[in-house]
PDB file of N, CA and C in Angstrom:
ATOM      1  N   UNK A   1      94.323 -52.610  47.590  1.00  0.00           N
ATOM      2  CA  UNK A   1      93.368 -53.520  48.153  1.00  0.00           C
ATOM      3  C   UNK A   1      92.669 -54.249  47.001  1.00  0.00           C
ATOM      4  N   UNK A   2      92.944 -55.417  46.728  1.00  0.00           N
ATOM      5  CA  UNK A   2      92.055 -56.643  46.345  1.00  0.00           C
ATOM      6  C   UNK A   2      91.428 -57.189  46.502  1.00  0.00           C
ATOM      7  N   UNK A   3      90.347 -58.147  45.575  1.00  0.00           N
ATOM      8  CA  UNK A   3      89.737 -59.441  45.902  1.00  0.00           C
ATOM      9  C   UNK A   3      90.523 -60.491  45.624  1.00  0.00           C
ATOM     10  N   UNK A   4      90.750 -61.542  46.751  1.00  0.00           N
ATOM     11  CA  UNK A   4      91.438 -62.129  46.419  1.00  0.00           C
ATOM     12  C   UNK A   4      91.310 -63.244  47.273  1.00  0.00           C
ATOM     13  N   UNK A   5      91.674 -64.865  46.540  1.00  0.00           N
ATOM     14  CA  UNK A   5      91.980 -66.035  47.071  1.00  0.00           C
ATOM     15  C   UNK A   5      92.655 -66.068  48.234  1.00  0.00           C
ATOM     16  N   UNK A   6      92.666 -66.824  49.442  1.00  0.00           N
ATOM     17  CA  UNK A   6      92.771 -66.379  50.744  1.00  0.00           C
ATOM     18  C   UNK A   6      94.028 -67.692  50.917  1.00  0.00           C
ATOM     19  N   UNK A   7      94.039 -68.152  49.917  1.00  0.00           N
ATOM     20  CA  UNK A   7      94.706 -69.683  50.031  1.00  0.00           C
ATOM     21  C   UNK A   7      96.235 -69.382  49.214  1.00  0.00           C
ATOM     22  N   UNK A   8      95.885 -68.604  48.235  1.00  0.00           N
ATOM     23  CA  UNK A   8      97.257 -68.175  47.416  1.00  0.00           C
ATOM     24  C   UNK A   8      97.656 -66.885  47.369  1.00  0.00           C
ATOM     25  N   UNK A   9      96.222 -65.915  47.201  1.00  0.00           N
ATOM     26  CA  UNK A   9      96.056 -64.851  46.744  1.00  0.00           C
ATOM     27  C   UNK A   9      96.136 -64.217  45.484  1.00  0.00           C
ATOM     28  N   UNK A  10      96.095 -64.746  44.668  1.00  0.00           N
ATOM     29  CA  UNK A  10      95.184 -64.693  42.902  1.00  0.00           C
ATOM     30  C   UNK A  10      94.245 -63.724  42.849  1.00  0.00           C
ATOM     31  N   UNK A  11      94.186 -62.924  42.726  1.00  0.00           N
ATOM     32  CA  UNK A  11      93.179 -61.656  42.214  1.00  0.00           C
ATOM     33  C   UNK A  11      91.968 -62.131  41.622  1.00  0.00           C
ATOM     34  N   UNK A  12      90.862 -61.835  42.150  1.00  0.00           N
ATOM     35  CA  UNK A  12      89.639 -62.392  41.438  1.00  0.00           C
ATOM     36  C   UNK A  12      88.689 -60.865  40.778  1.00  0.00           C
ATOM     37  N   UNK A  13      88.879 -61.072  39.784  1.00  0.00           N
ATOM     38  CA  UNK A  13      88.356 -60.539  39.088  1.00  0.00           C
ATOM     39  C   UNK A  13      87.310 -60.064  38.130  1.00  0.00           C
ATOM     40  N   UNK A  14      86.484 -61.185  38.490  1.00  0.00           N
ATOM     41  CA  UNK A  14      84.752 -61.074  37.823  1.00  0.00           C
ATOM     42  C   UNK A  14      84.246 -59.901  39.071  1.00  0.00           C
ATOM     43  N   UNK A  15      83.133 -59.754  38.312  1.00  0.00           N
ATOM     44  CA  UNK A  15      82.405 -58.451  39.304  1.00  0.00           C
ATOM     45  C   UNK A  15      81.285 -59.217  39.959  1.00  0.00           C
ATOM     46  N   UNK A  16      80.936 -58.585  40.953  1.00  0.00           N
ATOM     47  CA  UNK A  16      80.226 -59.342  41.794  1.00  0.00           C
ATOM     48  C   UNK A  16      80.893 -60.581  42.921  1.00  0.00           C
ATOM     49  N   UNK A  17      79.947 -61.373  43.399  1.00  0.00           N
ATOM     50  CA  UNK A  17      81.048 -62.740  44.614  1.00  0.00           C
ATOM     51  C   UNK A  17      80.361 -63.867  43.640  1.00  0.00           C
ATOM     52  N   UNK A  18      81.798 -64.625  44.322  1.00  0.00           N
ATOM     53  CA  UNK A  18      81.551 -65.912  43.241  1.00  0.00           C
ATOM     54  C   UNK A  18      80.726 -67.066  44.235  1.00  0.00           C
ATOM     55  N   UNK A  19      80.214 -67.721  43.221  1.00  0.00           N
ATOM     56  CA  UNK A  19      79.590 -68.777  43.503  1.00  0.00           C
ATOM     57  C   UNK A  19      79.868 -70.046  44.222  1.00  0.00           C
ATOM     58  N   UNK A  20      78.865 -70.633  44.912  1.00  0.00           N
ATOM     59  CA  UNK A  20      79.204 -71.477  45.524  1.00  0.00           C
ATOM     60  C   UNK A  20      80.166 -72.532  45.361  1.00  0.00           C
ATOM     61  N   UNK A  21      80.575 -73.036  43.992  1.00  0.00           N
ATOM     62  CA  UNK A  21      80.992 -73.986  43.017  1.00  0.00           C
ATOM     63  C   UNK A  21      82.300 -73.454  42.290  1.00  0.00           C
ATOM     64  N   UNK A  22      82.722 -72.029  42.430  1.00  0.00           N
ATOM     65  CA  UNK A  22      83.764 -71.443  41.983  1.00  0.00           C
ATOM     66  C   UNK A  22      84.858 -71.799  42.993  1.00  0.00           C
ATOM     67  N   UNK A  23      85.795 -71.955  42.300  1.00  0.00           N
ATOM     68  CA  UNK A  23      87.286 -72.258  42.916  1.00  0.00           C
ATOM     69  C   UNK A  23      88.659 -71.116  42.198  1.00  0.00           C
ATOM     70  N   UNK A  24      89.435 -70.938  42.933  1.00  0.00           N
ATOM     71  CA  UNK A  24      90.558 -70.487  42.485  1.00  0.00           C
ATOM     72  C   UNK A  24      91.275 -71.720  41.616  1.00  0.00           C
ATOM     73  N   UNK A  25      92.429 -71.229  40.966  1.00  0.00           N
ATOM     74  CA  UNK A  25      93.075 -71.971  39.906  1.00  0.00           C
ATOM     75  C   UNK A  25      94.256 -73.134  41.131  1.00  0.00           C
ATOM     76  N   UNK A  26      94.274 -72.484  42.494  1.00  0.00           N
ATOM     77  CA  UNK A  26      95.353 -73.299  43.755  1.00  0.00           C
ATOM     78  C   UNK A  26      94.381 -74.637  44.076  1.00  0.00           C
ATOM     79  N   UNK A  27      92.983 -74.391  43.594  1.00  0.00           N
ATOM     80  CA  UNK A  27      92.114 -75.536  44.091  1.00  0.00           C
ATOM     81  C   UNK A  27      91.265 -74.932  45.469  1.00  0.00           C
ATOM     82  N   UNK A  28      91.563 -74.126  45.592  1.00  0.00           N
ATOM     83  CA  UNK A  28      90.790 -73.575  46.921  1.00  0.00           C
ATOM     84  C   UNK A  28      89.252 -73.448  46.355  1.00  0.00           C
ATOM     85  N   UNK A  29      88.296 -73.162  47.223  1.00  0.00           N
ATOM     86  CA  UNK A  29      86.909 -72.981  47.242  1.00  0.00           C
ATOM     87  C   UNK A  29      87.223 -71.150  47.424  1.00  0.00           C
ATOM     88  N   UNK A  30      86.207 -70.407  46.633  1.00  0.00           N
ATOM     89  CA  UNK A  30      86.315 -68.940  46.795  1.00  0.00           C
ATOM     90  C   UNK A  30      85.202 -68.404  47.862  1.00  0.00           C
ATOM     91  N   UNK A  31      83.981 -69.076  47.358  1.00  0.00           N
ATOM     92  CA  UNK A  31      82.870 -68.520  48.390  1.00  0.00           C
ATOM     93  C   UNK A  31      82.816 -69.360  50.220  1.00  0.00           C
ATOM     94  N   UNK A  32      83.508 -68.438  50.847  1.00  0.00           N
ATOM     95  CA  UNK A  32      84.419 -69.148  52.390  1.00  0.00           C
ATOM     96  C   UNK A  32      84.435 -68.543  53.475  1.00  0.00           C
ATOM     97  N   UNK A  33      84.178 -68.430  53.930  1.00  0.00           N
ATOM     98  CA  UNK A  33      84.350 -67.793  55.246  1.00  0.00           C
ATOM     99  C   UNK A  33      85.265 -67.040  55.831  1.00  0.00           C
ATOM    100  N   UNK A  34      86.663 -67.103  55.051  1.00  0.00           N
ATOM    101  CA  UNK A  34      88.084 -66.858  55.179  1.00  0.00           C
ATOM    102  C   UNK A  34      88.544 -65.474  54.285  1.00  0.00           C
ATOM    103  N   UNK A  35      87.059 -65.644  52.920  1.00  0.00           N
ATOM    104  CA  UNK A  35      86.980 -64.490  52.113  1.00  0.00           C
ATOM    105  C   UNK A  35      86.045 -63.420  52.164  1.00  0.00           C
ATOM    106  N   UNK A  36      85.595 -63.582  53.242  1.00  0.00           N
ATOM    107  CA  UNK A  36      84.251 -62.663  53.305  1.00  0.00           C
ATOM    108  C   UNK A  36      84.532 -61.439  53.919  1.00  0.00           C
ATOM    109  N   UNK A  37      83.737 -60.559  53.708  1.00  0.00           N
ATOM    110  CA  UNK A  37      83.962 -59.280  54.815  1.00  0.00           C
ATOM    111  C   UNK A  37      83.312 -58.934  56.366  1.00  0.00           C
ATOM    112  N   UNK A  38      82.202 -60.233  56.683  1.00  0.00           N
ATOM    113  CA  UNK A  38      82.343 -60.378  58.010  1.00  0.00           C
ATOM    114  C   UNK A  38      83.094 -61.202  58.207  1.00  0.00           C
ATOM    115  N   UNK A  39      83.994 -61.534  58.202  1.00  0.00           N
ATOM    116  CA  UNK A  39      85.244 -62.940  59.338  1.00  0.00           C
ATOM    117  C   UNK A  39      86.033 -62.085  59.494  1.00  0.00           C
ATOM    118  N   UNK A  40      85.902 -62.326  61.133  1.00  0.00           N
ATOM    119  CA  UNK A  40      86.776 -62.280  62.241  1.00  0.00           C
ATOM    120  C   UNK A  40      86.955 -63.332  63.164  1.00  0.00           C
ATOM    121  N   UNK A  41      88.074 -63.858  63.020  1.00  0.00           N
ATOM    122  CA  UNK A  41      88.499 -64.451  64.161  1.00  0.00           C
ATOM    123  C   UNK A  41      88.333 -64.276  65.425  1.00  0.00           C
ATOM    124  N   UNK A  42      87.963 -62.880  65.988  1.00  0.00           N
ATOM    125  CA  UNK A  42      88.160 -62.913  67.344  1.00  0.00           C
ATOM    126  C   UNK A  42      86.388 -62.480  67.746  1.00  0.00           C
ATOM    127  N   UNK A  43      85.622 -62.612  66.792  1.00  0.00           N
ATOM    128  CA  UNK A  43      84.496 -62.896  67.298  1.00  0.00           C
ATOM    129  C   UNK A  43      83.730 -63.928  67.540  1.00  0.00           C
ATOM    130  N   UNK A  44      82.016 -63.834  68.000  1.00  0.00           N
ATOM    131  CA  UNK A  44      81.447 -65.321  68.603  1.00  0.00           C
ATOM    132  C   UNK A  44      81.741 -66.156  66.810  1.00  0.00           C
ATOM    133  N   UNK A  45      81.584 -67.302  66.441  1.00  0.00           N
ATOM    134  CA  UNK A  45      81.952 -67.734  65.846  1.00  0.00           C
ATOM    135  C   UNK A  45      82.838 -67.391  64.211  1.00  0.00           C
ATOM    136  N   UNK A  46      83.951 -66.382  64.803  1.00  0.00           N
ATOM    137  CA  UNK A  46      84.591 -65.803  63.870  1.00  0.00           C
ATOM    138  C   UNK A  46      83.088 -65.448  62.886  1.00  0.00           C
ATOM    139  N   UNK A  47      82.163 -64.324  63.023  1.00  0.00           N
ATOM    140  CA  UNK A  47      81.581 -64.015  62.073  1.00  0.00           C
ATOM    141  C   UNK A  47      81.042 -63.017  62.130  1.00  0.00           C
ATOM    142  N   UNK A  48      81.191 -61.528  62.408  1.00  0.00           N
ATOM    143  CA  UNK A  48      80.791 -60.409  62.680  1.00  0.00           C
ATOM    144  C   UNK A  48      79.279 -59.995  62.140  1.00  0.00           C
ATOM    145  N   UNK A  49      78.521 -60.748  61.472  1.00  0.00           N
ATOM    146  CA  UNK A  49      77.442 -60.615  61.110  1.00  0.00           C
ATOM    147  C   UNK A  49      76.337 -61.685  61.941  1.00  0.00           C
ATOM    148  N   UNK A  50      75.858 -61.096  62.512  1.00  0.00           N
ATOM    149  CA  UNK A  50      74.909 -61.889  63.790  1.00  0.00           C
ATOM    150  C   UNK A  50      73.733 -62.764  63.101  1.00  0.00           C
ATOM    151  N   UNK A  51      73.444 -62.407  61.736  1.00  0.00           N
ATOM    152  CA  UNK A  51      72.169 -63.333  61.109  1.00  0.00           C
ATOM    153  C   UNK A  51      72.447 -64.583  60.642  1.00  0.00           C
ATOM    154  N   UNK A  52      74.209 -64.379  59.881  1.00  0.00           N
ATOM    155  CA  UNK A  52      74.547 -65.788  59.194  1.00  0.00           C
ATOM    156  C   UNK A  52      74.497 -66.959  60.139  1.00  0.00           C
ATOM    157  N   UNK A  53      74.356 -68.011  59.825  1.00  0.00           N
ATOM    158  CA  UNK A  53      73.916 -69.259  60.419  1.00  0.00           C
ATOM    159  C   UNK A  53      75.753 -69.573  60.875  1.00  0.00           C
ATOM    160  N   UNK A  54      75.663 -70.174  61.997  1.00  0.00           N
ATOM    161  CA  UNK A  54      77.258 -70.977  62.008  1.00  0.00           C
ATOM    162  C   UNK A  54      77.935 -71.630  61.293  1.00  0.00           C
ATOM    163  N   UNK A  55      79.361 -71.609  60.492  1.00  0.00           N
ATOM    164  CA  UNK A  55      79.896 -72.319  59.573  1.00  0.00           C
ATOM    165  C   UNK A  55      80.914 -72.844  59.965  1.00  0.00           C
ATOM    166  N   UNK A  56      81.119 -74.455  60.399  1.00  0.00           N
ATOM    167  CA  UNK A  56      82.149 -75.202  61.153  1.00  0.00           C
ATOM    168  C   UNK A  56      83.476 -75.280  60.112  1.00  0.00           C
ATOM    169  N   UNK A  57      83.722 -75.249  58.791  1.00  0.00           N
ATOM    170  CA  UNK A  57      84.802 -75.258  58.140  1.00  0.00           C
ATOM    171  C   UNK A  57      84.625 -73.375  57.259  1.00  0.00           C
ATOM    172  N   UNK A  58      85.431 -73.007  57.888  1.00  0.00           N
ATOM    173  CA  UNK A  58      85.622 -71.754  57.541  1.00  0.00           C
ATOM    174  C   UNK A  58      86.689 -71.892  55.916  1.00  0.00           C
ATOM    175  N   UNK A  59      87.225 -72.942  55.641  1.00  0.00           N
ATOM    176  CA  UNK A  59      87.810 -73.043  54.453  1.00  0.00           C
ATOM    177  C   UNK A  59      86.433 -73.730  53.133  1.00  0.00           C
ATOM    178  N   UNK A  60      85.739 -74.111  53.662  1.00  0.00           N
ATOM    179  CA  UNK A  60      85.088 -74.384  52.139  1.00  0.00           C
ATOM    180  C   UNK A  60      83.971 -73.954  52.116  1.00  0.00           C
ATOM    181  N   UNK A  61      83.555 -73.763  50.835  1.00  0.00           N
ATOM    182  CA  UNK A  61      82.547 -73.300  50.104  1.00  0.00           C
ATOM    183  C   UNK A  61      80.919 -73.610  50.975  1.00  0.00           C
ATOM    184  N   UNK A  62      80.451 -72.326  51.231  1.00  0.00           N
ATOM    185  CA  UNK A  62      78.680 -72.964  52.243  1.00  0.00           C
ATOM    186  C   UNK A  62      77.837 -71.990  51.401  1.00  0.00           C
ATOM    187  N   UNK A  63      77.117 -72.238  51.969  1.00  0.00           N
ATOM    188  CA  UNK A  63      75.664 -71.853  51.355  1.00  0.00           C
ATOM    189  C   UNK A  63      75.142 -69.848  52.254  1.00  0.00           C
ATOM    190  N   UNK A  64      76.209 -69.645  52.715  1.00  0.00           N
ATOM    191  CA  UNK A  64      75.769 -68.425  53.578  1.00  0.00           C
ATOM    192  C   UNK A  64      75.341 -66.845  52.783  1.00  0.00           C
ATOM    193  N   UNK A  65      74.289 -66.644  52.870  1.00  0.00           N
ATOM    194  CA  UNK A  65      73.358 -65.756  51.858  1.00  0.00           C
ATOM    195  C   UNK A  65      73.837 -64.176  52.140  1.00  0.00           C
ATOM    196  N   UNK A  66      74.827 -63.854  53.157  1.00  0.00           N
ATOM    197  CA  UNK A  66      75.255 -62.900  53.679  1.00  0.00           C
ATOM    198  C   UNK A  66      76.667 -62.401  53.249  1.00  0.00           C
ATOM    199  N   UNK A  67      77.340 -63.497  52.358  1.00  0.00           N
ATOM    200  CA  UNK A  67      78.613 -63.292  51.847  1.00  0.00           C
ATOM    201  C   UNK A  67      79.029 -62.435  50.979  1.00  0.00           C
ATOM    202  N   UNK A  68      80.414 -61.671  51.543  1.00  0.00           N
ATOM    203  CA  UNK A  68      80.674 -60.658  50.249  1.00  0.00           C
ATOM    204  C   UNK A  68      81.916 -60.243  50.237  1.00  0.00           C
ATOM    205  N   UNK A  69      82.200 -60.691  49.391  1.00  0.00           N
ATOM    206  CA  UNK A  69      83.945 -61.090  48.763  1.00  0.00           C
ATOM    207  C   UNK A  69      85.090 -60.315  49.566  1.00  0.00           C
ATOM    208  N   UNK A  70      86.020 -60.058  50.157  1.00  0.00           N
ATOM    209  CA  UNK A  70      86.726 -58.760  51.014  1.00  0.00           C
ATOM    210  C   UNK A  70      87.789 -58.538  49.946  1.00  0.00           C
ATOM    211  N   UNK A  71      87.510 -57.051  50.696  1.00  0.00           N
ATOM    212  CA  UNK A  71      89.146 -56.187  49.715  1.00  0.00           C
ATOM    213  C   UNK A  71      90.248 -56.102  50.708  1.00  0.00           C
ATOM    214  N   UNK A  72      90.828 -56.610  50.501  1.00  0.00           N
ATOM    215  CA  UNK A  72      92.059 -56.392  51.230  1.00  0.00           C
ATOM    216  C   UNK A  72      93.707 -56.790  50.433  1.00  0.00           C
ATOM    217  N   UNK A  73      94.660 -56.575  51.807  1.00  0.00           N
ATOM    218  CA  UNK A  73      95.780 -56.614  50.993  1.00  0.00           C
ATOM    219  C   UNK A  73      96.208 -58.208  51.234  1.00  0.00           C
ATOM    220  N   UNK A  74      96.925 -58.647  50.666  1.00  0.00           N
ATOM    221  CA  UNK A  74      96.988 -60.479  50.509  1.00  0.00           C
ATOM    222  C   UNK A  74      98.033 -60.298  51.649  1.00  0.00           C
ATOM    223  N   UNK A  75      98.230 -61.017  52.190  1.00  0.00           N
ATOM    224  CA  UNK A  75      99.305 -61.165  53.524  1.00  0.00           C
ATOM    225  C   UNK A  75      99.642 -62.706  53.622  1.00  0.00           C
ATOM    226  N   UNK A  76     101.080 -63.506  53.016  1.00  0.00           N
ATOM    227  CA  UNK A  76     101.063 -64.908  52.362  1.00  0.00           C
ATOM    228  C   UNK A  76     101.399 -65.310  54.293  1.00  0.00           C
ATOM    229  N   UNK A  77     100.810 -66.663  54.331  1.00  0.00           N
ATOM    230  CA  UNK A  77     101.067 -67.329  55.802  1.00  0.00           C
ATOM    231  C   UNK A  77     102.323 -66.998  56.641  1.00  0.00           C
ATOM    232  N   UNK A  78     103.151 -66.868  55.707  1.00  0.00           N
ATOM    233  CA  UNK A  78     104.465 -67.199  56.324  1.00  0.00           C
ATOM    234  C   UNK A  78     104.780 -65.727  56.841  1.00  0.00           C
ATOM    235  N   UNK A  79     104.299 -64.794  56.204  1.00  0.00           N
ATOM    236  CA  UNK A  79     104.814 -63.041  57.119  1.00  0.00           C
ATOM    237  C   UNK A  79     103.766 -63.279  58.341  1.00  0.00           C
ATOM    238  N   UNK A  80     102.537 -63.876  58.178  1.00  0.00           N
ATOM    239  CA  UNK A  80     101.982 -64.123  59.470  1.00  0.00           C
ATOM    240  C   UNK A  80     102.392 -64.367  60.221  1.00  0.00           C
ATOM    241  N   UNK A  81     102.894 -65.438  60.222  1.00  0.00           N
ATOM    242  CA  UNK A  81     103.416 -66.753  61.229  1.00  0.00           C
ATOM    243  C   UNK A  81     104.533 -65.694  61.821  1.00  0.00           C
ATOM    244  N   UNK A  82     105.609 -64.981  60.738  1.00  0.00           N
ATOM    245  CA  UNK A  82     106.865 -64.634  61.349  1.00  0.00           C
ATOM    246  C   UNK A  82     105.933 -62.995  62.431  1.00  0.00           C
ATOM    247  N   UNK A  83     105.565 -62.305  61.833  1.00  0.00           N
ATOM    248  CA  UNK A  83     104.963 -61.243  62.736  1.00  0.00           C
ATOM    249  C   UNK A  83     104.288 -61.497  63.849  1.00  0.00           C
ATOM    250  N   UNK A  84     103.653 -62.691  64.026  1.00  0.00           N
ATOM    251  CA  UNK A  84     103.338 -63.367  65.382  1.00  0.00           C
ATOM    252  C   UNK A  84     104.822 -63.756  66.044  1.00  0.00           C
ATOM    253  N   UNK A  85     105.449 -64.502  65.585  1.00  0.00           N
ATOM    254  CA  UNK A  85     106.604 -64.867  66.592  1.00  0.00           C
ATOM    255  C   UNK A  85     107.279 -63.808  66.808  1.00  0.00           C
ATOM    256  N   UNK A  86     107.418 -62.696  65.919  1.00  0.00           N
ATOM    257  CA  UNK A  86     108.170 -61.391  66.571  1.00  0.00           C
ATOM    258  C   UNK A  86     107.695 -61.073  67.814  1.00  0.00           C
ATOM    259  N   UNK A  87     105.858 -61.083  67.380  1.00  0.00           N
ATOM    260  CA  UNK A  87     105.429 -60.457  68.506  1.00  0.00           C
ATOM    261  C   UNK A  87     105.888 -61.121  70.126  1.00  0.00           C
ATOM    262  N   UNK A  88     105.990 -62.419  70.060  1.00  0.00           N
ATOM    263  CA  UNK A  88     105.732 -63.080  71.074  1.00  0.00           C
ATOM    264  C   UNK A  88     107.272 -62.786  71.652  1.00  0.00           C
ATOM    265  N   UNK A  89     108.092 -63.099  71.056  1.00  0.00           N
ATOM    266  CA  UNK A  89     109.466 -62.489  71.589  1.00  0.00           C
ATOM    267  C   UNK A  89     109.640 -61.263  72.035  1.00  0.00           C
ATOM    268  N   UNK A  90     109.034 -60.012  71.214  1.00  0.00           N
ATOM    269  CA  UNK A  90     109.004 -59.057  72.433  1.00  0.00           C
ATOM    270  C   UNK A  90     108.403 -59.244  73.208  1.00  0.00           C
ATOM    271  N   UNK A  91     107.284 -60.229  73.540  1.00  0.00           N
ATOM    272  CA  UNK A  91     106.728 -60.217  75.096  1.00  0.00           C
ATOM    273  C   UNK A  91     107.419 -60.698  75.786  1.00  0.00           C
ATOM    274  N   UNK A  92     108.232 -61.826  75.245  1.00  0.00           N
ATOM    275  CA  UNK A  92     109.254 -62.352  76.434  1.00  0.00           C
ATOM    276  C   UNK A  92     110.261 -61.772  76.989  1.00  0.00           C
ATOM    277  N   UNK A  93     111.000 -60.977  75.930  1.00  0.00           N
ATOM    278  CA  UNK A  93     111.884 -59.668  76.542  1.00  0.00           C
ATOM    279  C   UNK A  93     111.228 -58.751  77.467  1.00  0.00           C
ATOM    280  N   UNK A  94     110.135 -58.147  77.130  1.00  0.00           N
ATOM    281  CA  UNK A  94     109.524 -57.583  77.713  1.00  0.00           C
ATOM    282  C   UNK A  94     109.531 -57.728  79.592  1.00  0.00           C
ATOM    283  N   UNK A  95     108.925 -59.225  79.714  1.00  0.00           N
ATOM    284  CA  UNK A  95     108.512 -60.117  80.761  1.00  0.00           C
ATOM    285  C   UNK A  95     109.706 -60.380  81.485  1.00  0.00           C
ATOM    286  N   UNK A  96     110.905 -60.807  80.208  1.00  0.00           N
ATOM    287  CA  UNK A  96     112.292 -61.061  80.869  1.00  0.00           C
ATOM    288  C   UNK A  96     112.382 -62.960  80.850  1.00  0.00           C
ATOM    289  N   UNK A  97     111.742 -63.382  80.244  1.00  0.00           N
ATOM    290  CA  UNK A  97     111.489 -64.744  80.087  1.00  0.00           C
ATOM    291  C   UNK A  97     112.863 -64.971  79.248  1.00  0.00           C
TER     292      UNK A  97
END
């Protein structure tokens, strides 16, 4: 489990969360909504922390005083994308579609 760029996944490695104005070397913004350890997607505005204010671009850099960098494992778009369409095909087998 890493810190890491959510756009490439580059290991970030200073201690502490980066700053508003910090970017990865892909050009991405680091301090994001996409890197934090409250975002969730499947909550009220993808944000599991009820104090932070609403943030309409979850890809760039805001001002949210609640942010804090996530460890996790990097997972690149494309195993996403394909582990969703697996999924959806077994539902259709499933269903018989």
């Amino acid at each position: 489990m890493t810190r890491h760029c959510w756009k490439c996944g580059r290991e970030y490695k200073l201690g502490g969360s980066p700053g508003r104005s910090e970017t990865c070397e892909c050009g991405a913004d680091l301090k994001v909504c996409l890197n934090c350890v409250s975002y969730d997607p499947k909550v009220a505005y993808q944000c599991r922390d009820r104090r932070a204010d609403p943030v309409e671009e979850k890809h760039l850099a805001n001002y949210c005083e609640y942010f804090e960098l996530a460890r996790r494992v990097y997972v690149p778009k494309e195993e996403e994308r394909s582990r969703e369409q697996k999924a959806r095909d077994q539902l259709k087998n499933l269903l018989g579609d």
